[in-house]
Protein backbone atom coordinates (compact mmCIF):
# COMPACT_ATOMS: atom_id res chain seq x y z
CA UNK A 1 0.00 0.00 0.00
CA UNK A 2 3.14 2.17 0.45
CA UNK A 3 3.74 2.23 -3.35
CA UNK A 4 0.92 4.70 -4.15
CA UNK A 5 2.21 7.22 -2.25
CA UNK A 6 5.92 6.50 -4.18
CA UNK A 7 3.89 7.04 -7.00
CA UNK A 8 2.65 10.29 -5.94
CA UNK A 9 5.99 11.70 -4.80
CA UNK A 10 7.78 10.54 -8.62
CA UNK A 11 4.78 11.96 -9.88
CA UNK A 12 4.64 15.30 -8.08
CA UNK A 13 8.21 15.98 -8.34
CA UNK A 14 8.16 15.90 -11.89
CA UNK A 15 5.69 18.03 -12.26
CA UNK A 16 7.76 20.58 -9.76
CA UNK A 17 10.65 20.23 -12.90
CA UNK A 18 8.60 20.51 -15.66
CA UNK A 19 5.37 22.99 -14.85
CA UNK A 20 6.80 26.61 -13.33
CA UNK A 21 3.85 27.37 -11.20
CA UNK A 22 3.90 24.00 -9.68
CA UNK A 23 4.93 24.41 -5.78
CA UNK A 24 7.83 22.10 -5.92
CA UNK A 25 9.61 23.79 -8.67
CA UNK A 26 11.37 25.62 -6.02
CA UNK A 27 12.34 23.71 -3.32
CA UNK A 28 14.87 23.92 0.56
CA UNK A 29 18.46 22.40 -0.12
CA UNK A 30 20.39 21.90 3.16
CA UNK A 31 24.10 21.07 3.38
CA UNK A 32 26.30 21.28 6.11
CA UNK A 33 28.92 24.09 6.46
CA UNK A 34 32.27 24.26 7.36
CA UNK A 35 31.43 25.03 10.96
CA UNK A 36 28.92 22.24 10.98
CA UNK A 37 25.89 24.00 11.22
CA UNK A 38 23.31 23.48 8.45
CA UNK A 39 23.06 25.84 5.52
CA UNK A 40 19.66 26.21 3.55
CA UNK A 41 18.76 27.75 0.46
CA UNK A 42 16.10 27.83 -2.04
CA UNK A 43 17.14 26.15 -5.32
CA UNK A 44 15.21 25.14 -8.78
CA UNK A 45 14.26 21.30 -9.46
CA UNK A 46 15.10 21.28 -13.30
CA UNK A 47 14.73 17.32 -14.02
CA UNK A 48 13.84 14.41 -11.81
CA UNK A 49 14.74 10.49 -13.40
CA UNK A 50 12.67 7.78 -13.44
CA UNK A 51 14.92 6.58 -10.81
CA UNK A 52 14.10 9.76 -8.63
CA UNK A 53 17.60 11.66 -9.18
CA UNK A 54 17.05 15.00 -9.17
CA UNK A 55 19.25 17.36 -11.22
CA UNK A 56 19.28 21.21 -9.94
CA UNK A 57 22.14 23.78 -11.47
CA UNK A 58 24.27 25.75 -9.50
CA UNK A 59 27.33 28.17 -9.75
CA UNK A 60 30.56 26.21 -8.61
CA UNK A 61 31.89 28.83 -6.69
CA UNK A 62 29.16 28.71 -4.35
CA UNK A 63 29.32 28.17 -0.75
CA UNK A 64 27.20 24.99 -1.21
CA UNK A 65 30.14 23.54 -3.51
CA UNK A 66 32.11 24.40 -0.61
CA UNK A 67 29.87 22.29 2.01
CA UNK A 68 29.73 19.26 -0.72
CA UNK A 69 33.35 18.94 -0.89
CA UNK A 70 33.75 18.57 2.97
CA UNK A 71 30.44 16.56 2.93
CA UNK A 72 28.19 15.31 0.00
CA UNK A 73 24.81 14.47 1.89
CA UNK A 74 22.13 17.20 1.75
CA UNK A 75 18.53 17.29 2.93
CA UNK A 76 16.21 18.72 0.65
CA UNK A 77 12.38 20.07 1.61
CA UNK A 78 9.27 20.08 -1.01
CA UNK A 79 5.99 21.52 -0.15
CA UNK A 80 2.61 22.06 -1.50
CA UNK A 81 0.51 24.14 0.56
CA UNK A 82 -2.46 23.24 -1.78
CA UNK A 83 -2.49 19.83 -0.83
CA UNK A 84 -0.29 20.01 2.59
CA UNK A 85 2.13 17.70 1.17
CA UNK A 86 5.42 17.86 2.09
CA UNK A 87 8.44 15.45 0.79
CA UNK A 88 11.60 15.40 2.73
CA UNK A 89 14.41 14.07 0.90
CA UNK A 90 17.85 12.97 2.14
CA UNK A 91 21.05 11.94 -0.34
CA UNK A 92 24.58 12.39 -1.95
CA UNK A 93 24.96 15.73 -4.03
CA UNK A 94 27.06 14.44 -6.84
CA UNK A 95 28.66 16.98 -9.67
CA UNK A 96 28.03 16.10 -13.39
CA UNK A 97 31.50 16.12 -14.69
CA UNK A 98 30.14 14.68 -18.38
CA UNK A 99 30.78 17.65 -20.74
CA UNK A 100 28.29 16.64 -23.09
CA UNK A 101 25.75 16.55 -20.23
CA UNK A 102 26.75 20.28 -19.59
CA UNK A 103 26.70 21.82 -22.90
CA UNK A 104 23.22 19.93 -23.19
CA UNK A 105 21.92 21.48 -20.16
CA UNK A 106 23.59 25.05 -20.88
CA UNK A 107 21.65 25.44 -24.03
CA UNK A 108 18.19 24.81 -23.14
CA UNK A 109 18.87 27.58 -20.49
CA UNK A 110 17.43 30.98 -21.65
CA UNK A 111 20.42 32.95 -22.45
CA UNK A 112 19.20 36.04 -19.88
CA UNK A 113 19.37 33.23 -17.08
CA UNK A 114 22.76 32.28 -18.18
CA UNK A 115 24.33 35.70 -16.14
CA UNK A 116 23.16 33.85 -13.31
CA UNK A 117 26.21 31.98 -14.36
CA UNK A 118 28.78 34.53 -15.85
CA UNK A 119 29.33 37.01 -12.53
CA UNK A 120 32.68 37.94 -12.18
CA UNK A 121 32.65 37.31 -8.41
CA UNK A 122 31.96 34.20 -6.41
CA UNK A 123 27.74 34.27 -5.00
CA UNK A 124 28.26 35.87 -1.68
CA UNK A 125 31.30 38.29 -2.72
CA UNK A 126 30.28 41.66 -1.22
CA UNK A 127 29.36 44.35 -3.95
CA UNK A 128 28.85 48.15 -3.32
CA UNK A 129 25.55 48.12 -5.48
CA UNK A 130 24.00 45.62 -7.43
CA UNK A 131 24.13 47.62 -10.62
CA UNK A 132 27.50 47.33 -10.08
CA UNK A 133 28.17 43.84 -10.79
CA UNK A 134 30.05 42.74 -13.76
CA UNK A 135 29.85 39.36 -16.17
CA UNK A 136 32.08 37.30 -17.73
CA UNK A 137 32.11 37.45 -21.48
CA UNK A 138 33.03 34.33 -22.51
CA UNK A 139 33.38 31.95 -19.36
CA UNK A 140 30.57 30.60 -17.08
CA UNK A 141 30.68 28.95 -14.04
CA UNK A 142 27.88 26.41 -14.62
CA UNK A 143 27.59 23.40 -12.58
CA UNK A 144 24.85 20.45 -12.48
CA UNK A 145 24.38 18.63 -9.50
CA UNK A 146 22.65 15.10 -8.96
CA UNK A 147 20.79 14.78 -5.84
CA UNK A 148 20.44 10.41 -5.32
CA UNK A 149 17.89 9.15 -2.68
CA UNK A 150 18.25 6.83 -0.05
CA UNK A 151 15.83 8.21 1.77
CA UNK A 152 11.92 9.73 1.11
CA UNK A 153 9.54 10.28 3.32
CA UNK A 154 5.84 11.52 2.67
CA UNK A 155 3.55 13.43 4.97
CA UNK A 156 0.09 14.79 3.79
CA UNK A 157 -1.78 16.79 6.28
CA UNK A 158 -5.75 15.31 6.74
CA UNK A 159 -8.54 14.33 8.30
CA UNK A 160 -9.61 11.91 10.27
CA UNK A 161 -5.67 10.81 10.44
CA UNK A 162 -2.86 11.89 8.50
CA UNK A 163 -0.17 9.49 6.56
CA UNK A 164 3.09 9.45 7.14
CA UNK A 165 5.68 7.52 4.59
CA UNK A 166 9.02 6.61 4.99
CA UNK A 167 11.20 4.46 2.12
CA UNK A 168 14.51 3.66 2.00
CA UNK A 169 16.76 2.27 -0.69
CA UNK A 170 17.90 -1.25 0.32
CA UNK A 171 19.15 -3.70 -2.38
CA UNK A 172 18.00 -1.89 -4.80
CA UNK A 173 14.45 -0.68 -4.26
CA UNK A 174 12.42 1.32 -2.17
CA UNK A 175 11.22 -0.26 1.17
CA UNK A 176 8.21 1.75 2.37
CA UNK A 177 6.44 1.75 6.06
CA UNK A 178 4.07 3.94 7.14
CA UNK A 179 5.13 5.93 10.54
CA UNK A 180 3.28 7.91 13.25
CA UNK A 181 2.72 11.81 11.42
């Protein structure tokens, strides 16, 4: 009985990376920093596998990069307020190193988003004004990261109870039990 609500979460998510005013399109990434206390940010699902990777971009100078290096496993948050659904994710952050993969991804991205990309300084740099920032011309500092699962769980707020869902990855498939909300 588990599986349905699987279903729902592959289902959902994709939806998030493929319709813009769906509510997990943007989504909570933790990582850990340097000083061990957790780091969140708001990032954009842009492609979820049938095998529930999800694929987000990212500038490689960013502190997150920073926080993956020392430690790869990130948390991530989904929620739809619509529904009261919310999806807590847990994995390893891997970097796309394929260069193929990258130039693939770097053209479907509209070319005004690409600055997000280009900037001179590292994200975080301190800047006197932001009209006075500054892009690269003919360098980018694009990076794709892989979130894998190993761990999923559900939660959907109603009445009379609500259901609570947690699945794991163990030899190669998702266990699921439901657990007390």
């Amino acid at each position: 009985m588990t599986h349905t609500y699987l279903e729902e979460v592959k289902a959902e998510l994709q939806k998030g990376a493929t319709q813009k005013d769906h509510p997990f399109r943007y989504f909570t990434l933790a990582t850990v920093g340097l000083d061990q206390v957790p780091r969140l940010r708001t990032v954009v699902l842009r492609k979820v596998a049938d095998d529930l990777r999800l694929t987000i971009y990212t500038d490689r100078r960013s502190k997150k990069m920073i926080h993956l290096k020392e430690n790869k496993k990130v948390g991530l948050l989904f929620y739809n307020p619509d529904t009261l659904t919310q999806i807590r994710i847990e994995g390893p952050a891997l970097i796309v190193k394929d260069e193929e993969a990258k130039k693939k991804y770097w053209s479907e991205i509209d070319k005004n988003a690409r600055k997000d990309y280009t900037t001179t300084s590292a994200p975080g740099t301190s800047l006197a004004s932001p009209e006075k920032l500054d892009y690269l011309e003919d360098e980018d500092h694009f990076c794709i990261l892989e979130i894998v699962p190993f761990k999923i769980e559900y939660l959907r707020l109603k009445r009379p109870n609500h259901i609570r869902v947690r699945y794991s990855w163990e030899d190669g498939r998702w266990e699921g039990e439901f657990i007390v909300p």
